[in-house]
PDB file of N, CA and C in Angstrom:
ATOM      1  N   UNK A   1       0.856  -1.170   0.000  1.00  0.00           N
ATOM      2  CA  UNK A   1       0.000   0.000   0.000  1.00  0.00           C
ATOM      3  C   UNK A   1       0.903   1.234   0.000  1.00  0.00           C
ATOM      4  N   UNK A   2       0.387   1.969  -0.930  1.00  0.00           N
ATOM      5  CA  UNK A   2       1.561   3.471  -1.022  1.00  0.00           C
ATOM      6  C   UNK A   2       0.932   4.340  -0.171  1.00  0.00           C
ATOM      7  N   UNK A   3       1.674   5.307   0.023  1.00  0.00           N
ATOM      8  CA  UNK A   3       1.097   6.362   0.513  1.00  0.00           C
ATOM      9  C   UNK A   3       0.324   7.078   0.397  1.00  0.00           C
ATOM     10  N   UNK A   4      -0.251   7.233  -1.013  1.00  0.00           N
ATOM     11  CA  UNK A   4      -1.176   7.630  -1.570  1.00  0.00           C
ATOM     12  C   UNK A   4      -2.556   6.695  -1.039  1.00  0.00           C
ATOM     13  N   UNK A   5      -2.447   5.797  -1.266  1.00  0.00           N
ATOM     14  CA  UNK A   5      -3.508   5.075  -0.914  1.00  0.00           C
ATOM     15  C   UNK A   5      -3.270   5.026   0.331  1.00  0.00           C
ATOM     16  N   UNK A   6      -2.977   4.843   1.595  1.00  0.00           N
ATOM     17  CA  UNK A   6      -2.773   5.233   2.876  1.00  0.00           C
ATOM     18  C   UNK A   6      -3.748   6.147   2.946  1.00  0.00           C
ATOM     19  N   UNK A   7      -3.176   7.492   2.358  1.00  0.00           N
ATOM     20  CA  UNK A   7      -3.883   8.972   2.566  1.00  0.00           C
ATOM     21  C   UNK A   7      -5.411   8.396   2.123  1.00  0.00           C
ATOM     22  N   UNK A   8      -5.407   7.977   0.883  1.00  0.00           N
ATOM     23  CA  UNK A   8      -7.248   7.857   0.481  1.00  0.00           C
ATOM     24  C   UNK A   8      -8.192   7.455   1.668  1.00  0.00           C
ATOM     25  N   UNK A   9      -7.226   6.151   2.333  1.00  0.00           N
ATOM     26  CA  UNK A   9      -7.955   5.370   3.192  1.00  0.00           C
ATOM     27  C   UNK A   9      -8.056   5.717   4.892  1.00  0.00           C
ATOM     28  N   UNK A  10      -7.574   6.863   5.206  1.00  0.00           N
ATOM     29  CA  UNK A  10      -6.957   7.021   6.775  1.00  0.00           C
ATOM     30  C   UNK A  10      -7.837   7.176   7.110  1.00  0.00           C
ATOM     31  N   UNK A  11      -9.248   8.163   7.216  1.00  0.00           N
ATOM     32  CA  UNK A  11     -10.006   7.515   8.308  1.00  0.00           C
ATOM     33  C   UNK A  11     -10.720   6.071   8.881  1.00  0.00           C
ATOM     34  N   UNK A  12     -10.717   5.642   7.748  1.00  0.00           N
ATOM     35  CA  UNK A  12     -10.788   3.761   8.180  1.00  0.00           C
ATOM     36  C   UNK A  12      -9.647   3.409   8.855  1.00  0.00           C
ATOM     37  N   UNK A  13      -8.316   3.354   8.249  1.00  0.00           N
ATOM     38  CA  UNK A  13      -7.183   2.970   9.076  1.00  0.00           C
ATOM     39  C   UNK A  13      -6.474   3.282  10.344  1.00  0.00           C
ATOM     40  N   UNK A  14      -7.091   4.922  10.954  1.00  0.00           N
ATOM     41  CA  UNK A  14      -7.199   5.933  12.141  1.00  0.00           C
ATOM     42  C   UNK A  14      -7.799   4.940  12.996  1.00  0.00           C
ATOM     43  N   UNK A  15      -9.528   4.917  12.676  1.00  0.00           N
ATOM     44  CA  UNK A  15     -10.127   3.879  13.901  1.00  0.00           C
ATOM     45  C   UNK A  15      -9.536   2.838  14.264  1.00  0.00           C
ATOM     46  N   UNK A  16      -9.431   2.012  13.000  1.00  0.00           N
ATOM     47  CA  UNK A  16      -8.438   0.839  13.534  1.00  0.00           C
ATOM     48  C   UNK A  16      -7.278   0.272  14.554  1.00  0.00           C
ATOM     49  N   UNK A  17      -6.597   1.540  13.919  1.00  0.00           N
ATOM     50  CA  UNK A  17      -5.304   1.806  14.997  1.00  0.00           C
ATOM     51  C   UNK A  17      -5.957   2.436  16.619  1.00  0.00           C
ATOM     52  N   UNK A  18      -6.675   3.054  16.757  1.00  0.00           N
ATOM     53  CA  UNK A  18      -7.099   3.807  17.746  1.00  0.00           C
ATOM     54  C   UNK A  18      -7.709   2.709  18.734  1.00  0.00           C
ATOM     55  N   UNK A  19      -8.843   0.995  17.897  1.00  0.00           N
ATOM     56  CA  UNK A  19      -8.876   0.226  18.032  1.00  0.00           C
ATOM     57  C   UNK A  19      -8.175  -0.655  19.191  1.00  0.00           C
ATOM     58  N   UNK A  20      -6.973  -0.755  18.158  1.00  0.00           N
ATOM     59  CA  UNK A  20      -5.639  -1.267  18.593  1.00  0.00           C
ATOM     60  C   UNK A  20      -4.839  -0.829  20.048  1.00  0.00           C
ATOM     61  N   UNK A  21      -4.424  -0.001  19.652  1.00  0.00           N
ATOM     62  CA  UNK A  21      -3.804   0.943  20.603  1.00  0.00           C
ATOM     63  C   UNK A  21      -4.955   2.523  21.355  1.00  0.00           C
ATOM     64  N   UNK A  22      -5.283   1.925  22.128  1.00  0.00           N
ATOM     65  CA  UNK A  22      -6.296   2.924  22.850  1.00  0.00           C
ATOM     66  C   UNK A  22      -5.740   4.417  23.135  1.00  0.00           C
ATOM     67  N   UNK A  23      -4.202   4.219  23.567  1.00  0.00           N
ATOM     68  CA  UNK A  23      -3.518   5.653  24.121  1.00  0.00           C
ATOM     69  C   UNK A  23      -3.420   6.674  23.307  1.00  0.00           C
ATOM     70  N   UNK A  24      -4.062   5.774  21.583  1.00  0.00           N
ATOM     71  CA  UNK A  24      -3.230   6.553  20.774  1.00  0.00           C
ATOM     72  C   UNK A  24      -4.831   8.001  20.625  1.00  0.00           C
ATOM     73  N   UNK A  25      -3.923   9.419  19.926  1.00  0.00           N
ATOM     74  CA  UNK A  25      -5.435  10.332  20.106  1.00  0.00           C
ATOM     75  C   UNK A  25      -5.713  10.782  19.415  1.00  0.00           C
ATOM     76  N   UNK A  26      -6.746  11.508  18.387  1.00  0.00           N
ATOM     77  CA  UNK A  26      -6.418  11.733  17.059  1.00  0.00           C
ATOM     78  C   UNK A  26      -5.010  12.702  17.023  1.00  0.00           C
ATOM     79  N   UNK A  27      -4.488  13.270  18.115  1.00  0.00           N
ATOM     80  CA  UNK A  27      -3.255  14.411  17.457  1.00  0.00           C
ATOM     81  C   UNK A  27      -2.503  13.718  17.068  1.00  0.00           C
ATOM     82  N   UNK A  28      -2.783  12.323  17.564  1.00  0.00           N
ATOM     83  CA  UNK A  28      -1.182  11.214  16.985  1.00  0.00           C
ATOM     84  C   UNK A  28      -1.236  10.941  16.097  1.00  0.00           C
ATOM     85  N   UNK A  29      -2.608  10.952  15.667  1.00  0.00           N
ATOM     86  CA  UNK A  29      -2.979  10.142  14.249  1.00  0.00           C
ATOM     87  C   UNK A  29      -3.161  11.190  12.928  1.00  0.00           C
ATOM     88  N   UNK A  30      -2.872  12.701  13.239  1.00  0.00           N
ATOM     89  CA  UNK A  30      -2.670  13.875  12.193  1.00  0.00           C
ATOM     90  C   UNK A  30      -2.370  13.376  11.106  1.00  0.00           C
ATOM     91  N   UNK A  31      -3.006  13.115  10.176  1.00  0.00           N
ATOM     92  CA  UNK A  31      -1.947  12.982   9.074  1.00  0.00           C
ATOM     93  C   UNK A  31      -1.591  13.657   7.644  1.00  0.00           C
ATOM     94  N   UNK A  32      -0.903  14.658   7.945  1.00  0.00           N
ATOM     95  CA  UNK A  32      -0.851  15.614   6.653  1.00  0.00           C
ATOM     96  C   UNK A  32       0.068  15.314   5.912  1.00  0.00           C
ATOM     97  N   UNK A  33       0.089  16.269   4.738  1.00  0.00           N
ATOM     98  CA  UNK A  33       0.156  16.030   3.180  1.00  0.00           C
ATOM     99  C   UNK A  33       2.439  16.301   3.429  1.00  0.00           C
ATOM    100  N   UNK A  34       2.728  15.517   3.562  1.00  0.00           N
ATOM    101  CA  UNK A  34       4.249  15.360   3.737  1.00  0.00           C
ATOM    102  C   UNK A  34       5.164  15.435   5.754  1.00  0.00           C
ATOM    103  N   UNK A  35       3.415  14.694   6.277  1.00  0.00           N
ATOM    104  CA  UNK A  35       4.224  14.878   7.830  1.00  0.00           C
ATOM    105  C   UNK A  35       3.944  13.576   8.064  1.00  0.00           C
ATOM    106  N   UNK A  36       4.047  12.057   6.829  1.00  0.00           N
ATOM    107  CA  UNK A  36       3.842  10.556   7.584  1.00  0.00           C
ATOM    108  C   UNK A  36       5.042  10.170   8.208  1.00  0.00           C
ATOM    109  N   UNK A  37       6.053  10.697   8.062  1.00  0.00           N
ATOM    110  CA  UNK A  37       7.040  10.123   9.260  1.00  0.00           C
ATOM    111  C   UNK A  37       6.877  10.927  10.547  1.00  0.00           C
ATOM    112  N   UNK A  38       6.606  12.241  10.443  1.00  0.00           N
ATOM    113  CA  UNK A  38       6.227  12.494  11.570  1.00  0.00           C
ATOM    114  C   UNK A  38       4.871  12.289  12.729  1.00  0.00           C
ATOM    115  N   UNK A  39       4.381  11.823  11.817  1.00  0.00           N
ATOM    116  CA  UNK A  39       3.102  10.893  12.430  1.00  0.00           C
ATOM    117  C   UNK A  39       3.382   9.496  12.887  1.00  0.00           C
ATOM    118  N   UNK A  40       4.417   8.721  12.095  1.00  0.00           N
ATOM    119  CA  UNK A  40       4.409   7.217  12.568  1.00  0.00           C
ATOM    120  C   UNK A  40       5.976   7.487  13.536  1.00  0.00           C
ATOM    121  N   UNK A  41       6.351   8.943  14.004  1.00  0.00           N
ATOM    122  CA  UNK A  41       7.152   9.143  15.204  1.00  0.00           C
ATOM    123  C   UNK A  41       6.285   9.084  16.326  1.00  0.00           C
ATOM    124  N   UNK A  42       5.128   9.727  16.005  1.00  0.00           N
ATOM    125  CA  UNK A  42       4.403   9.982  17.271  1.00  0.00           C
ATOM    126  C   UNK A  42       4.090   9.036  17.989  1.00  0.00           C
ATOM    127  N   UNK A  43       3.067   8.084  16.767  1.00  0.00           N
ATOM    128  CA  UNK A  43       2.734   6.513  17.211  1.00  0.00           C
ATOM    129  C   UNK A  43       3.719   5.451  17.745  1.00  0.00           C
ATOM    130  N   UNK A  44       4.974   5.498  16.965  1.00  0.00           N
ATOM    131  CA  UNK A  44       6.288   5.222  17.670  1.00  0.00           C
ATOM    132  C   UNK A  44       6.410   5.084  19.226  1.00  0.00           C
ATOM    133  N   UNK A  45       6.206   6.262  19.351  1.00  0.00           N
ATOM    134  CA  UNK A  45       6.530   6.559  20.835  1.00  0.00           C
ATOM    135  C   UNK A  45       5.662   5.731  21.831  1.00  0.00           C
ATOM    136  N   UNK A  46       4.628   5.670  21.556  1.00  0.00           N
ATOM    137  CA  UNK A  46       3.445   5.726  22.072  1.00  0.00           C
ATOM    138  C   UNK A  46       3.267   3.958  22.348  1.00  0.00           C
ATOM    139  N   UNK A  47       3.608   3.262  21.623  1.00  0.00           N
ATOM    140  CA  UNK A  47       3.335   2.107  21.162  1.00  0.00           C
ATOM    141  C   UNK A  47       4.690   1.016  21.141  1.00  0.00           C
ATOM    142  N   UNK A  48       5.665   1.651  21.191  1.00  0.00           N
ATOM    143  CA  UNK A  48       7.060   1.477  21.556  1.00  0.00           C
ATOM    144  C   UNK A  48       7.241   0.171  20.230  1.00  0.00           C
ATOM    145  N   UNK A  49       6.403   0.271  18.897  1.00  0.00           N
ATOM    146  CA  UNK A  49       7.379  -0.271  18.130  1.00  0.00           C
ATOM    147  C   UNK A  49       7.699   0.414  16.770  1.00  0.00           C
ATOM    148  N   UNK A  50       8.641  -0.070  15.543  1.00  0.00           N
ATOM    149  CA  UNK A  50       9.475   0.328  14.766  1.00  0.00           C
ATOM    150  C   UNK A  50       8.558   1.212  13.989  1.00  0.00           C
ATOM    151  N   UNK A  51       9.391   1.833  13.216  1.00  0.00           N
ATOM    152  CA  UNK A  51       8.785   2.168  12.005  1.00  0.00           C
ATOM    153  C   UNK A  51       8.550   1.560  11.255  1.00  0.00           C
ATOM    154  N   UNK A  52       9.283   0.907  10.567  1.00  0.00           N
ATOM    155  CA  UNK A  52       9.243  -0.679   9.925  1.00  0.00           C
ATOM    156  C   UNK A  52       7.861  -1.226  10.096  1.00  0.00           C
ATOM    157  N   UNK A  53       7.929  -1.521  11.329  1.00  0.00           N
ATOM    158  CA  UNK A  53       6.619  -2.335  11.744  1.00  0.00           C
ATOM    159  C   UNK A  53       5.310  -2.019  11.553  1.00  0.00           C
ATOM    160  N   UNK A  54       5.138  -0.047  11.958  1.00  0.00           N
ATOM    161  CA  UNK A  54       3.928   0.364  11.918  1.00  0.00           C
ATOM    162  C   UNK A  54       3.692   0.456  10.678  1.00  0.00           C
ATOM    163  N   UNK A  55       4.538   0.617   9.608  1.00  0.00           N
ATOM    164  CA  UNK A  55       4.473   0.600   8.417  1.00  0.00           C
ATOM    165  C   UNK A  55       3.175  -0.662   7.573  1.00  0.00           C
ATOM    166  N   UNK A  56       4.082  -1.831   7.966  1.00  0.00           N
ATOM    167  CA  UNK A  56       3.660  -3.314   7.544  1.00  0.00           C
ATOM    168  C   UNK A  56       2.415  -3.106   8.406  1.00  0.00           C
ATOM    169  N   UNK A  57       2.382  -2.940   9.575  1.00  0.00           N
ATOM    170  CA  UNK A  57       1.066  -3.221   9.967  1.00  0.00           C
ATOM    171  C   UNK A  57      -0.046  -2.180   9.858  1.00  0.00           C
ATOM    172  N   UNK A  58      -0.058  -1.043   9.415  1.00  0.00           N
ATOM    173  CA  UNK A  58      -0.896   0.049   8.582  1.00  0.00           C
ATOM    174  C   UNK A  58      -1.133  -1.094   6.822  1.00  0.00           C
ATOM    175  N   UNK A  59      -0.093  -1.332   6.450  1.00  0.00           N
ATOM    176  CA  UNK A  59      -0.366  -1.477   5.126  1.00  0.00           C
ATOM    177  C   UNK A  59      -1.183  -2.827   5.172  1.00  0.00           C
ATOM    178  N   UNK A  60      -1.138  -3.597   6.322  1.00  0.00           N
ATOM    179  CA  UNK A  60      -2.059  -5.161   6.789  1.00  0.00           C
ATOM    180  C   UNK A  60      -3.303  -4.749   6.889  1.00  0.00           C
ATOM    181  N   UNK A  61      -3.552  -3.567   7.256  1.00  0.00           N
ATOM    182  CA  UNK A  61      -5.362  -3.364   8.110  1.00  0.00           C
ATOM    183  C   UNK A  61      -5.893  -3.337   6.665  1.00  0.00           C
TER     184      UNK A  61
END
């Protein structure tokens, strides 16, 4: 899944994660037009795993 399609799909993929990880809030889940690494920093933190990972598992849901 590219990023593009990411972007099409994020409010489906937002709940999901929010789902998932309860702590997470929408400010974590911001996701603007050239800030997705700084968004999957936030979740990072929050969730204590990779980028890598949140990656694969955004592009799984």
């Amino acid at each position: 899944m590219s990023e593009l399609e990411i972007k099409g799909n994020w409010n489906e993929l937002k709940g999901k994660l929010k789902q998932k990880y309860g702590e997470l809030t929408d400010d974590d889940l911001t996701f603007a037009e050239g800030k997705y690494d700084e968004m999957l920093g936030r979740v990072q933190k929050k969730t204590g795993k990779t980028k890598d990972e949140l990656r694969k598992e955004i592009e799984a849901l």
